[in-house]
C-alpha atoms as a PDB file:
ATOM      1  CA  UNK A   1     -24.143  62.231  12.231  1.00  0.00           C
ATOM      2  CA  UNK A   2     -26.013  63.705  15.211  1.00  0.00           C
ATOM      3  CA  UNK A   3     -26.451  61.375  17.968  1.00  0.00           C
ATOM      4  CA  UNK A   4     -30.054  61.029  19.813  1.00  0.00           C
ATOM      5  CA  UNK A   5     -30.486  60.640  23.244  1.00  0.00           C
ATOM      6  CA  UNK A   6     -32.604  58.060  24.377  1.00  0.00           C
ATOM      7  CA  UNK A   7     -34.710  61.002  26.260  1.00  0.00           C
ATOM      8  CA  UNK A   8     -35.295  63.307  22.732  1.00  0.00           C
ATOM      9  CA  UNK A   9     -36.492  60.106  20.948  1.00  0.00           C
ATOM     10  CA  UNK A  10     -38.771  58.824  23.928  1.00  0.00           C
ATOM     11  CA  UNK A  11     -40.274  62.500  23.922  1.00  0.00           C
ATOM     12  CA  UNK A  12     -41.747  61.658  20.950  1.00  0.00           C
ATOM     13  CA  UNK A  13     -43.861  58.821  21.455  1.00  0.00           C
ATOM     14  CA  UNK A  14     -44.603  60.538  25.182  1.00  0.00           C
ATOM     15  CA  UNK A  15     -47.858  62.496  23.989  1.00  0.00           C
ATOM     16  CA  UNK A  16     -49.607  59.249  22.346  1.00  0.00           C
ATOM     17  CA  UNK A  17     -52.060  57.292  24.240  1.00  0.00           C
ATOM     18  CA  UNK A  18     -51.967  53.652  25.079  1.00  0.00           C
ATOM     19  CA  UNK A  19     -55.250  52.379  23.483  1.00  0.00           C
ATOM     20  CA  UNK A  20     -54.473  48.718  24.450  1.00  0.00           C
ATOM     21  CA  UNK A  21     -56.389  46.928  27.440  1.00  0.00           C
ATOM     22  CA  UNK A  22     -55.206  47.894  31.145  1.00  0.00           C
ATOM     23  CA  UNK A  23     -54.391  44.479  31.374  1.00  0.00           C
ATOM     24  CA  UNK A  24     -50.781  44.418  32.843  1.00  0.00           C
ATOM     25  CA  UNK A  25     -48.452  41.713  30.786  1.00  0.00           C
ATOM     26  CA  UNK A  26     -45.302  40.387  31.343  1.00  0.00           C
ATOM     27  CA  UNK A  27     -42.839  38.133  28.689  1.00  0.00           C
ATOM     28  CA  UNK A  28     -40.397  39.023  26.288  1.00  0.00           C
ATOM     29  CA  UNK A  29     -41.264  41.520  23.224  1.00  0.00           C
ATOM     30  CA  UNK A  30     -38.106  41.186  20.446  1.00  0.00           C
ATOM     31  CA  UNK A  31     -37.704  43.989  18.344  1.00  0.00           C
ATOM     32  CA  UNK A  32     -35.706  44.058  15.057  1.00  0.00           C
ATOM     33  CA  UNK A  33     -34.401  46.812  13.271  1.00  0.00           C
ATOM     34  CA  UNK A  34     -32.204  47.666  10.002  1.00  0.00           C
ATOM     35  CA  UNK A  35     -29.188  49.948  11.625  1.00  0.00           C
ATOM     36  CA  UNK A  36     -29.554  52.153  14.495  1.00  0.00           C
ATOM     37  CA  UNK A  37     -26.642  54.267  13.621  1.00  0.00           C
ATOM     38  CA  UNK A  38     -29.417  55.762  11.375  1.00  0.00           C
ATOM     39  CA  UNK A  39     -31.474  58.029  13.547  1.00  0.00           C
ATOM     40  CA  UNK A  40     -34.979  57.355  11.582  1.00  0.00           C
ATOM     41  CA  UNK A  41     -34.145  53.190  12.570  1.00  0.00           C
ATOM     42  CA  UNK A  42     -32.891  54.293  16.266  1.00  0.00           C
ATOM     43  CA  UNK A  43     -35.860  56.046  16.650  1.00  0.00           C
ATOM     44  CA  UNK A  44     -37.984  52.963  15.725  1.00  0.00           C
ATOM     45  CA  UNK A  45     -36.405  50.729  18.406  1.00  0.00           C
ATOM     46  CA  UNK A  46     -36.310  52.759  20.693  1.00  0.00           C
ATOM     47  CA  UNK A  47     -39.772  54.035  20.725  1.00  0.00           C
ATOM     48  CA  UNK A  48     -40.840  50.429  20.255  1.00  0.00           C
ATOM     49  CA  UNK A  49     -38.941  49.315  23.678  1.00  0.00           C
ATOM     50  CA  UNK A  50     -40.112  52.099  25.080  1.00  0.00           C
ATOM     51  CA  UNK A  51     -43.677  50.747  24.776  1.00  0.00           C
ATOM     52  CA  UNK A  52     -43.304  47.286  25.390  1.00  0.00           C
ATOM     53  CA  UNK A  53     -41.832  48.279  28.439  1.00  0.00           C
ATOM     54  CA  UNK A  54     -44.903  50.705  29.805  1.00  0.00           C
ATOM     55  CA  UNK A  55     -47.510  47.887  28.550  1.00  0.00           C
ATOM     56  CA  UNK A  56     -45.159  45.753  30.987  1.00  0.00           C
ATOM     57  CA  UNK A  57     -42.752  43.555  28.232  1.00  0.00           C
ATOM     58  CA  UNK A  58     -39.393  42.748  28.058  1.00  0.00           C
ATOM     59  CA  UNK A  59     -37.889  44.431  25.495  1.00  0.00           C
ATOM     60  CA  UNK A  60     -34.627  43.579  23.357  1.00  0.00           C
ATOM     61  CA  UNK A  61     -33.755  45.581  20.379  1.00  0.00           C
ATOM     62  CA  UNK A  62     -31.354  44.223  17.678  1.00  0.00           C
ATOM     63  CA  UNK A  63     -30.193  45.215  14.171  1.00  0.00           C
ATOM     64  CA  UNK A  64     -29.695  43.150  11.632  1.00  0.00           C
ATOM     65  CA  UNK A  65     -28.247  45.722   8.878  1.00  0.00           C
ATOM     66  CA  UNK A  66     -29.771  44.764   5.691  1.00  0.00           C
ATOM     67  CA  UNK A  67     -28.695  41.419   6.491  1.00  0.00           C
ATOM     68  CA  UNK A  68     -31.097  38.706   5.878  1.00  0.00           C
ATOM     69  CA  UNK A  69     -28.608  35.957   7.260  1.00  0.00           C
ATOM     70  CA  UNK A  70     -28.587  37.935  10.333  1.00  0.00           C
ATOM     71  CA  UNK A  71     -31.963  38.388  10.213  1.00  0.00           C
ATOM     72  CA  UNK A  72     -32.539  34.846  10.334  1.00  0.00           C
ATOM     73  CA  UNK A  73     -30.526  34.400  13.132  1.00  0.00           C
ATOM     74  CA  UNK A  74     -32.482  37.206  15.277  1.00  0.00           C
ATOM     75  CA  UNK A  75     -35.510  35.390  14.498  1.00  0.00           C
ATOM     76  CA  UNK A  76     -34.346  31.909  15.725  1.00  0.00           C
ATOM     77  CA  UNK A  77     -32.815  33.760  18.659  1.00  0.00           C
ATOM     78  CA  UNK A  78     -36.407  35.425  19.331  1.00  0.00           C
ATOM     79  CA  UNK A  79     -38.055  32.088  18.809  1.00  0.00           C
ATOM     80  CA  UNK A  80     -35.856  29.921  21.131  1.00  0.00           C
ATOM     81  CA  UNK A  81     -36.481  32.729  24.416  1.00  0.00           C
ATOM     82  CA  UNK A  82     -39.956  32.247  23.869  1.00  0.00           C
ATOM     83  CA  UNK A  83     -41.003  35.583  22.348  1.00  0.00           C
ATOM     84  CA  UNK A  84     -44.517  36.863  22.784  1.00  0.00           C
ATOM     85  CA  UNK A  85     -44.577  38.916  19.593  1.00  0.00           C
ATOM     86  CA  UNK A  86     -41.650  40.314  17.208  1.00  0.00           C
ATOM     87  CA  UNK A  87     -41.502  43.446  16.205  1.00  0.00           C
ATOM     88  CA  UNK A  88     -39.600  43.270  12.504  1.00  0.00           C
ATOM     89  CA  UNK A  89     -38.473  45.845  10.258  1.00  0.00           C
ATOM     90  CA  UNK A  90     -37.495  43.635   7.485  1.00  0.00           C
ATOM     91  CA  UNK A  91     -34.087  43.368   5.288  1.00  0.00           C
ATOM     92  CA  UNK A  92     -35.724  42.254   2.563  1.00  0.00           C
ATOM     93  CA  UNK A  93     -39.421  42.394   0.808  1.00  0.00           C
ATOM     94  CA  UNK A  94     -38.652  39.160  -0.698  1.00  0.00           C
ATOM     95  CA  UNK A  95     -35.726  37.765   1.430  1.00  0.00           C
ATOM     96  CA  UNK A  96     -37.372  38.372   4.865  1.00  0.00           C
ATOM     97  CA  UNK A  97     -40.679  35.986   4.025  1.00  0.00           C
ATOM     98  CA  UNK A  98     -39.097  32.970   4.965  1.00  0.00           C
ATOM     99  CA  UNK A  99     -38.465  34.470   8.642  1.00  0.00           C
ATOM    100  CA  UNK A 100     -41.847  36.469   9.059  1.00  0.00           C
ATOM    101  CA  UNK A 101     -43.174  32.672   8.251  1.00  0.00           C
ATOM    102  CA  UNK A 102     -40.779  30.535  10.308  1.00  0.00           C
ATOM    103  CA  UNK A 103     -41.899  32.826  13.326  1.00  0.00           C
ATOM    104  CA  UNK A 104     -45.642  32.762  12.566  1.00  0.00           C
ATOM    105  CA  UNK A 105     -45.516  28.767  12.413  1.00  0.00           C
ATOM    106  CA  UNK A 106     -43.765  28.994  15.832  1.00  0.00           C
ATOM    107  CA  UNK A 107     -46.775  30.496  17.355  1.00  0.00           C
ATOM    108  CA  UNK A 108     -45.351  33.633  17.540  1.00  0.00           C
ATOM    109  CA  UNK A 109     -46.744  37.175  15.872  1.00  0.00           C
ATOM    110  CA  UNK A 110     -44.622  39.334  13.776  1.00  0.00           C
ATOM    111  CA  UNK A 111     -45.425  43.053  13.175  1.00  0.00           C
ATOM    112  CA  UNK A 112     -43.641  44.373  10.402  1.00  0.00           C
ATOM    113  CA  UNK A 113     -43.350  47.921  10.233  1.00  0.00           C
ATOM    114  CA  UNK A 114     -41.685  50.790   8.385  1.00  0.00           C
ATOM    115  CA  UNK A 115     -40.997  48.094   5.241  1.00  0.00           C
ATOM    116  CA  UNK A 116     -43.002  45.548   3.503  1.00  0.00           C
ATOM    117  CA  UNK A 117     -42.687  41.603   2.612  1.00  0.00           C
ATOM    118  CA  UNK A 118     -44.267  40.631  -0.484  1.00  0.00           C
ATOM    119  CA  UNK A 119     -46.653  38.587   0.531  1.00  0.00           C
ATOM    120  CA  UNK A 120     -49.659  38.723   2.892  1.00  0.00           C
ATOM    121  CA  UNK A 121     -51.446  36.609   5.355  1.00  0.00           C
ATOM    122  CA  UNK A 122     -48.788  35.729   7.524  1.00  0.00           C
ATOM    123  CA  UNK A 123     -47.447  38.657   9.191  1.00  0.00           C
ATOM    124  CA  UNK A 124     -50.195  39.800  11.684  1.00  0.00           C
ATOM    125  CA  UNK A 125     -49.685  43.307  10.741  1.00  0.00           C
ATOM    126  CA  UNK A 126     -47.685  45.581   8.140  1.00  0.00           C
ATOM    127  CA  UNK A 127     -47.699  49.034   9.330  1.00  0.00           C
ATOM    128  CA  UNK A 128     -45.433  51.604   7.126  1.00  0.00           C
ATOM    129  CA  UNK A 129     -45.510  55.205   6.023  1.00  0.00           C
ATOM    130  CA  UNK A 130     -47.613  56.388   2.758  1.00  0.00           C
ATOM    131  CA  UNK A 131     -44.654  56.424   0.818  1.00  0.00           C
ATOM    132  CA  UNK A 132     -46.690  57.230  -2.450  1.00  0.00           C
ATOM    133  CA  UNK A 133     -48.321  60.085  -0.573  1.00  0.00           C
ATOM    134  CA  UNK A 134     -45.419  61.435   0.587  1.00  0.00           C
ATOM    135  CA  UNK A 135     -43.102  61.204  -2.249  1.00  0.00           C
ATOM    136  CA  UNK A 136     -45.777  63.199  -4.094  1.00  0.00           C
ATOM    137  CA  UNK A 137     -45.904  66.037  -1.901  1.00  0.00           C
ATOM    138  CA  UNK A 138     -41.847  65.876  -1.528  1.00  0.00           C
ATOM    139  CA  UNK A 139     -42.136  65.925  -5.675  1.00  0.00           C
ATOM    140  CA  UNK A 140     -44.250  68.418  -5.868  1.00  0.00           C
ATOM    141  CA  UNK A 141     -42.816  70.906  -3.305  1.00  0.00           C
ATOM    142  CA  UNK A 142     -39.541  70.145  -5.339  1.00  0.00           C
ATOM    143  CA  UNK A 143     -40.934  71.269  -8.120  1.00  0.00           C
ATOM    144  CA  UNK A 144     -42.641  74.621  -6.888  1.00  0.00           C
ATOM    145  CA  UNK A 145     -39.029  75.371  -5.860  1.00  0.00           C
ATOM    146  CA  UNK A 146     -36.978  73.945  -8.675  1.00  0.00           C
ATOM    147  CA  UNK A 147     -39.388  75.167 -11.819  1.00  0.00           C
ATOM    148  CA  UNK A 148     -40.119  73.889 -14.206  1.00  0.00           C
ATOM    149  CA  UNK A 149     -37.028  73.660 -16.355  1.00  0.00           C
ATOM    150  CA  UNK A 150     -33.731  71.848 -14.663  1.00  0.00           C
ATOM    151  CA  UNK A 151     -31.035  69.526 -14.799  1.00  0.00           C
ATOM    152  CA  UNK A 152     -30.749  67.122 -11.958  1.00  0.00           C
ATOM    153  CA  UNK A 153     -30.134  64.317 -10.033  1.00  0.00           C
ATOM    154  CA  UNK A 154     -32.017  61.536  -8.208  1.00  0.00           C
ATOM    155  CA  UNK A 155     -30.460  59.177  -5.081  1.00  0.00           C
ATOM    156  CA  UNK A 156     -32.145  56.227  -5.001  1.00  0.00           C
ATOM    157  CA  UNK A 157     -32.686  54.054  -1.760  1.00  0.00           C
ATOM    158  CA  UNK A 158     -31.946  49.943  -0.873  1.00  0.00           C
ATOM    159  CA  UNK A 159     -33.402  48.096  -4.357  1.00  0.00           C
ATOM    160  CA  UNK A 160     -33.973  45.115  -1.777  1.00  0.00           C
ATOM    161  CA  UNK A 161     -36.792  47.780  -0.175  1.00  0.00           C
ATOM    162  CA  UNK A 162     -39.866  48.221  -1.862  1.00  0.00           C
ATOM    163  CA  UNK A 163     -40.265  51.847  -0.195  1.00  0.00           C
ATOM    164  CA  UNK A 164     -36.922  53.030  -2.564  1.00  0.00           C
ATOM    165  CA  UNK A 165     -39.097  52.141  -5.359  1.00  0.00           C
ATOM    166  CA  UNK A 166     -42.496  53.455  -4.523  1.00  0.00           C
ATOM    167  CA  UNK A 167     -40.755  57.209  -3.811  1.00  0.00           C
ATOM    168  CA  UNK A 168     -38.772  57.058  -7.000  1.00  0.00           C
ATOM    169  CA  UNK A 169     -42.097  56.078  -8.526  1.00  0.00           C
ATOM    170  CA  UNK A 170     -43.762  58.740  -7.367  1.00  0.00           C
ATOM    171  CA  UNK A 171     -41.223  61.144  -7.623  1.00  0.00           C
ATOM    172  CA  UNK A 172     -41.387  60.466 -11.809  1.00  0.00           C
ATOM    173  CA  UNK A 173     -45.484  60.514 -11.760  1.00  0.00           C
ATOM    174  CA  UNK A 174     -45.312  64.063 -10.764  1.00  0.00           C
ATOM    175  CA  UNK A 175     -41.835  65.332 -12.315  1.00  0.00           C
ATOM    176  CA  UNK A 176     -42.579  63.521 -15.738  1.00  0.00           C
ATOM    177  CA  UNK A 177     -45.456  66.129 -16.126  1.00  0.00           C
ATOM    178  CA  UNK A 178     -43.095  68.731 -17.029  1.00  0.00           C
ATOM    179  CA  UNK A 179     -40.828  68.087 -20.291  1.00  0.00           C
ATOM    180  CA  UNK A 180     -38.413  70.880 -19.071  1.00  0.00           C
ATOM    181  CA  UNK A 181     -37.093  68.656 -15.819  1.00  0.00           C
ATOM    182  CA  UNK A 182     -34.325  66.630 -17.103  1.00  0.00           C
ATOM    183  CA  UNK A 183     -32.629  63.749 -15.162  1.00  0.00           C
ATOM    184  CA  UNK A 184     -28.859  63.722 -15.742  1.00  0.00           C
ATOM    185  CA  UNK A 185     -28.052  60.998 -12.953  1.00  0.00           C
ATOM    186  CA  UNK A 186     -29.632  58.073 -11.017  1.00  0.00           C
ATOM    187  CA  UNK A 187     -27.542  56.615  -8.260  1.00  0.00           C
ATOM    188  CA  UNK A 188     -28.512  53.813  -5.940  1.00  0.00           C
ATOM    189  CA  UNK A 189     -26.771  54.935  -2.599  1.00  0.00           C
ATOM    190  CA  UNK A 190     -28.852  52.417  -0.253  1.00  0.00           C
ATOM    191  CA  UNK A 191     -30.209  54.669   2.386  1.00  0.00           C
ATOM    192  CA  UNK A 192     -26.213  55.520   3.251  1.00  0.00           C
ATOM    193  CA  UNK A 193     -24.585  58.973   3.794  1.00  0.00           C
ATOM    194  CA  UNK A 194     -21.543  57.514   3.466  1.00  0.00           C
ATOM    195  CA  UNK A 195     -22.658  56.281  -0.076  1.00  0.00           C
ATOM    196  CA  UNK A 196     -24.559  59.588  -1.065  1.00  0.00           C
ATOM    197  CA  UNK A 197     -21.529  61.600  -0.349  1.00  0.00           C
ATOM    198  CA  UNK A 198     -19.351  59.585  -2.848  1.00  0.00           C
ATOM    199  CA  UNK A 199     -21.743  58.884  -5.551  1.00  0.00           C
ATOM    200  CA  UNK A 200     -22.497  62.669  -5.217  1.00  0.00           C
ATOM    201  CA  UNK A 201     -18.535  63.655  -5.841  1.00  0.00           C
ATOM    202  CA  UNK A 202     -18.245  61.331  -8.480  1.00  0.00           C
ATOM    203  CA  UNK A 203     -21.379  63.230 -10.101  1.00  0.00           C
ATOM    204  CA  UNK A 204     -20.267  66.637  -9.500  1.00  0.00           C
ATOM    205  CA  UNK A 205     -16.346  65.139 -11.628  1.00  0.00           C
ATOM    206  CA  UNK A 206     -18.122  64.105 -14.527  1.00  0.00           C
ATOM    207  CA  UNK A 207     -21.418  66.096 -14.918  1.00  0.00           C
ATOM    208  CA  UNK A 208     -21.216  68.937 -13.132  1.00  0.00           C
ATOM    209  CA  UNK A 209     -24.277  70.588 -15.071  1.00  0.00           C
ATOM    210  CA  UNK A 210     -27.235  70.383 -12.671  1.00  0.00           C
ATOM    211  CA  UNK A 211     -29.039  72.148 -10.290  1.00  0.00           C
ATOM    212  CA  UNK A 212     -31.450  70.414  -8.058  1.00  0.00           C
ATOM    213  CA  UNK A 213     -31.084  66.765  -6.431  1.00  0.00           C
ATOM    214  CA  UNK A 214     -33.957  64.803  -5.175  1.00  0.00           C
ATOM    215  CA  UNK A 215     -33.317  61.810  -2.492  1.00  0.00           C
ATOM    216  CA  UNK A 216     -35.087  58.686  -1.673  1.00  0.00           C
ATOM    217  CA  UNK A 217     -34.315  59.602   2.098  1.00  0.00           C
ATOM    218  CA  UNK A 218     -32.664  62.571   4.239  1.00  0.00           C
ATOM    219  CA  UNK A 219     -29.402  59.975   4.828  1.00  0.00           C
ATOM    220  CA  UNK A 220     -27.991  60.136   1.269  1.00  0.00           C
ATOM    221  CA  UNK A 221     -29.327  63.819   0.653  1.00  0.00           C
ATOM    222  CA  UNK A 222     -27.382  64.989   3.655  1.00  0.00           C
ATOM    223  CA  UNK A 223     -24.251  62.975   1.822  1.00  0.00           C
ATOM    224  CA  UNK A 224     -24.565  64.600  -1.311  1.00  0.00           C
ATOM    225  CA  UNK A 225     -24.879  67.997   0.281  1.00  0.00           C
ATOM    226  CA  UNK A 226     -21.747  67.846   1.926  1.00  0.00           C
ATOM    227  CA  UNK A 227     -20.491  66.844  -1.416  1.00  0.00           C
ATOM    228  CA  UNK A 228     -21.593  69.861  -3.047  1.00  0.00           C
ATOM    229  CA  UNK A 229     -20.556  72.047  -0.242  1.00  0.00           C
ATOM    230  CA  UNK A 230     -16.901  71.065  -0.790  1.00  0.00           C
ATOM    231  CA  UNK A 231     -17.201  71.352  -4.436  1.00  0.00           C
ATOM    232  CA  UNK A 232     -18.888  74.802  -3.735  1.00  0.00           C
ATOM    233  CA  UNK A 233     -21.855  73.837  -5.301  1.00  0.00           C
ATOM    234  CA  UNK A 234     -24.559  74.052  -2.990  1.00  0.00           C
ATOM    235  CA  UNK A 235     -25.909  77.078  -3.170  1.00  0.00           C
ATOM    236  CA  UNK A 236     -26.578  76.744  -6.818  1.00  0.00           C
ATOM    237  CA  UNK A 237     -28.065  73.563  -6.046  1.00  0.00           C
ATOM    238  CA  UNK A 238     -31.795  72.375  -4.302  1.00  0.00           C
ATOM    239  CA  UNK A 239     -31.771  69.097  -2.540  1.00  0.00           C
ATOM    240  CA  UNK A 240     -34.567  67.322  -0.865  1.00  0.00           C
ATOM    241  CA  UNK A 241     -35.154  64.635   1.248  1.00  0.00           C
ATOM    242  CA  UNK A 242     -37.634  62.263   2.957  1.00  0.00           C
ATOM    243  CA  UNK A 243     -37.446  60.828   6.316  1.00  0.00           C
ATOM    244  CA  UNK A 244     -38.200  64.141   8.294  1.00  0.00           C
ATOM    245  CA  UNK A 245     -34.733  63.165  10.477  1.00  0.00           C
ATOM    246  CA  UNK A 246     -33.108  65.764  13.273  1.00  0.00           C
ATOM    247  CA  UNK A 247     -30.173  66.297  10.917  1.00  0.00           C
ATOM    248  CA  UNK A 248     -32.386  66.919   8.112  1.00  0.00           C
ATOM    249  CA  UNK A 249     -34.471  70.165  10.191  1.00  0.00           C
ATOM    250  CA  UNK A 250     -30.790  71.444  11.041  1.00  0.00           C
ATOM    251  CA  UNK A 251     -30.086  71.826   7.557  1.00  0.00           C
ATOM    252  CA  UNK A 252     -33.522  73.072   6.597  1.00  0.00           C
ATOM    253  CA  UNK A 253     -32.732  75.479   9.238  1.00  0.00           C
ATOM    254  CA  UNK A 254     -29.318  76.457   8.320  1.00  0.00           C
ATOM    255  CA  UNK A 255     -30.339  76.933   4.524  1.00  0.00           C
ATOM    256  CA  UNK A 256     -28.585  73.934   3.065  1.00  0.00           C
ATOM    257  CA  UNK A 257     -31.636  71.335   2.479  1.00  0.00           C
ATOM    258  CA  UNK A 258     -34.941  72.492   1.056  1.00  0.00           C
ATOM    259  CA  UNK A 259     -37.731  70.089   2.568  1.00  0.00           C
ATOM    260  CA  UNK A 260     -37.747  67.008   3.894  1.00  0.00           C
ATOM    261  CA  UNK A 261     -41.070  64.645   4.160  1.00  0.00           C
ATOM    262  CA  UNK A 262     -41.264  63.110   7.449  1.00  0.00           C
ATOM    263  CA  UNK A 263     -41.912  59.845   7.964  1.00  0.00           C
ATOM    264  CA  UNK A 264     -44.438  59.254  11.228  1.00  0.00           C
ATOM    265  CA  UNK A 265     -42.072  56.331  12.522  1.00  0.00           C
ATOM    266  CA  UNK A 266     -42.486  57.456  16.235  1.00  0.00           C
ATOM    267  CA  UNK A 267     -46.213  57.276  15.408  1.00  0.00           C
ATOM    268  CA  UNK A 268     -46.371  53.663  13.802  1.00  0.00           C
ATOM    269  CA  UNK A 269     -43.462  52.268  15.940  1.00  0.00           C
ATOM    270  CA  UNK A 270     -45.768  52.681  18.913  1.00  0.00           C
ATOM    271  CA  UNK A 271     -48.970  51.097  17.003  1.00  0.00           C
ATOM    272  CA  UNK A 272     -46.883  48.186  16.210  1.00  0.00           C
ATOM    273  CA  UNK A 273     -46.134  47.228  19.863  1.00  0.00           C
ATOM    274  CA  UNK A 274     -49.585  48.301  20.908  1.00  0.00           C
ATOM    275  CA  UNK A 275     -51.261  45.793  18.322  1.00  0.00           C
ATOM    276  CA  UNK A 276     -49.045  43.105  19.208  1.00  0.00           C
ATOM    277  CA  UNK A 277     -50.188  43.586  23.006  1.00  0.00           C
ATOM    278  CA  UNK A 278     -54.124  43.485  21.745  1.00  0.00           C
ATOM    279  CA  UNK A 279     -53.160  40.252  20.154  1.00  0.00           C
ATOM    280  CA  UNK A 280     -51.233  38.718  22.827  1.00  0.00           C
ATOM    281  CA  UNK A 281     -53.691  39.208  25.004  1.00  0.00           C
ATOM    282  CA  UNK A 282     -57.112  38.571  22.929  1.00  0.00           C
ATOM    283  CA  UNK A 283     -55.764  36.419  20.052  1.00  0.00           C
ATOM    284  CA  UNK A 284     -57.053  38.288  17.507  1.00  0.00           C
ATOM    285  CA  UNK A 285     -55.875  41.433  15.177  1.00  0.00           C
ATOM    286  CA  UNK A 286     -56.454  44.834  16.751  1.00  0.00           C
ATOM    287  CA  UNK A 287     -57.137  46.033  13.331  1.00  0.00           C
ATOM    288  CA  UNK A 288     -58.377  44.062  10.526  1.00  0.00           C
ATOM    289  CA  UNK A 289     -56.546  45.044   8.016  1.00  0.00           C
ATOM    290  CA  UNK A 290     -52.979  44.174   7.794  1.00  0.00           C
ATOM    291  CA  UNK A 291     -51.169  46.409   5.567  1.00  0.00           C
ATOM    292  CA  UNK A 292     -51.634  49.915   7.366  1.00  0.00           C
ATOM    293  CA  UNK A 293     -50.639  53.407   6.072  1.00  0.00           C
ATOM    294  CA  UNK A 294     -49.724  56.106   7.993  1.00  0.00           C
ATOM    295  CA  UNK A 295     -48.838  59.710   5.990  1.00  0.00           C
ATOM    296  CA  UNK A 296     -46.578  61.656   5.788  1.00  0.00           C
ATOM    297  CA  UNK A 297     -45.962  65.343   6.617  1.00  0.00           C
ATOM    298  CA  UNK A 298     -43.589  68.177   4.797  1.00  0.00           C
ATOM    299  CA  UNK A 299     -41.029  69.829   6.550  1.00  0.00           C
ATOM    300  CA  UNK A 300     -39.902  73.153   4.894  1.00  0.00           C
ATOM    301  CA  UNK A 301     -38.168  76.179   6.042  1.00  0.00           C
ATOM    302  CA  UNK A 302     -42.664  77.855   6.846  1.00  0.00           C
ATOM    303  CA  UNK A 303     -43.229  75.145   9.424  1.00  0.00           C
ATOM    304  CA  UNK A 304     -39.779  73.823  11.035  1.00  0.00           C
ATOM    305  CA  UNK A 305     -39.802  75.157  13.901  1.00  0.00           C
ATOM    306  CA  UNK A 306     -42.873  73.194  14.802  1.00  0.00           C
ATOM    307  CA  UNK A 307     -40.305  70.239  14.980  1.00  0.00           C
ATOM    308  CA  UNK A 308     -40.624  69.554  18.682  1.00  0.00           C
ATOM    309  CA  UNK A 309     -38.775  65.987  19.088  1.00  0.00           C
ATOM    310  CA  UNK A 310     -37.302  63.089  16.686  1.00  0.00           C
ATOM    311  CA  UNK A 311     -39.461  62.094  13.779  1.00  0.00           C
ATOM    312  CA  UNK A 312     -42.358  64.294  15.662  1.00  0.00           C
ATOM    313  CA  UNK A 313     -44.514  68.000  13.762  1.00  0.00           C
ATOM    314  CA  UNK A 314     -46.398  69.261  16.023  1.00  0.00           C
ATOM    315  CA  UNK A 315     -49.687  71.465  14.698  1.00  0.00           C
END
């Protein structure tokens, strides 16, 4: 897995304005994330520290891997050093409403972003990609390349996070529109590489007879590819992705992975901190609404050299 330095991923958030007062502030800003080890989630904290720290914070970044035990524990650890905000990428959209709450009754704001709770009115904000929007466009690009008539395969994402289930929603609203496009496998591989690459083989042993493959994110795509590499299937085989991770442009680049949708983490990362400054400071939501969607871009072989830093198209 390709390794980003803390300088490629800050480049990313380096062109976006502060829109937050001039106000400087000072106090600790704690920062929870699923796994950095992924690059989309490394990218998240980082970019989030990185802000705190310019609008004058203390920043800590943790991980709590899916965890929501851990999770808890992050939160009580955020709470007892007197945390001005918390910056929380949930482990659960069920399991992590207890915590958002326990925070918010402390006194303390919680931004959630890349992942939703199901429930609103306590965390101050819920910032996240268009997943709808761009699993449709993933779908659909799929499709232009795949036709209209195919056997494949589908990797599905953490069951525990409601984005797995809005892409493979919207993957079916736009592939169910053409009878010819037949789905042979569903795996769950939970965001993992590790997990795409073995659900993949196991695939490939007992039903070999596809052609395309369409992930829930770039992680288990770039799993199953390597899979089908060693089986020397891929170049019989399409795969896409979502996320819009470095690894993912190298293999758009190289010829191995068709598209990938890119999630605008480095943009909403950012926003998170920034709103949680606006509220430190004034007491009151930057922006009214709380759930906030951000889309999403397609990466494909046309455009992917406009790649210019992590998680970052330019025009």
């Amino acid at each position: 897995m390709m390794k980003l330095s803390r300088r490629a991923v800050l480049a990313a958030a380096a062109s976006l304005p502060l829109m937050a007062g001039s106000a400087w502030a000072e106090g600790l800003i704690s920062i929870i994330v699923t796994d950095p080890a992924n690059p989309y989630w490394f990218t998240e904290g980082e970019v989030a520290k990185q802000t705190a720290e310019e609008l004058g914070y203390t920043a800590t970044v943790a991980a709590h891997k899916g965890d929501t035990n851990v999770e808890s524990n992050l939160v009580d650890a955020a709470i007892t050093n007197g945390a001005k905000a918390i910056i929380l990428d949930p482990a659960n959209a069920d399991g992590s409403v207890g915590v958002v709450r326990k925070a918010t009754e402390a006194g303390i704001p919680v931004f959630l972003v890349n992942a939703e709770i199901n429930e609103s009115g306590i965390a101050k904000g819920q910032l996240v990609s268009n997943n709808a929007q761009g699993a449709a466009i993933g779908a659909v690009a799929w499709v232009d390349i795949v036709g209209d008539e195919a056997k494949y395969v589908e990797f599905f994402g953490n069951p525990a996070d409601n984005n797995a289930a809005t892409r493979s929603n919207g993957y079916e609203t736009v592939i169910s529109q053409y009878p010819g496009l037949e789905k042979v496998a569903e795996e769950v591989a939970n965001w993992d590489r590790t997990q795409g690459y073995n659900k993949m083989q196991s695939i490939i042993q007992a039903n070999p007879d596809f052609t395309a493959v369409i992930s829930g994110n770039d992680e288990m795509a770039l799993g199953a590819i390597a899979a089908l590499k060693e089986a020397g299937m891929l170049d019989k085989v399409t795969v896409g992705g979502f996320d819009g991770s470095p690894d993912a442009v190298e293999a758009i680049k190289n010829g191995e992975m068709a598209y990938t949708v890119l999630q605008p983490v480095a943009v909403f990362s950012r926003e998170a901190v920034i709103q949680a400054d606006h509220y430190i400071k004034n007491g009151e939501p930057m922006v009214a609404e709380e759930k906030q969607l951000f889309d999403c871009l397609l990466i494909t072989p046309d455009n992917v050299d406009n790649y210019t830093a992590a998680f970052t198209l330019s025009e």
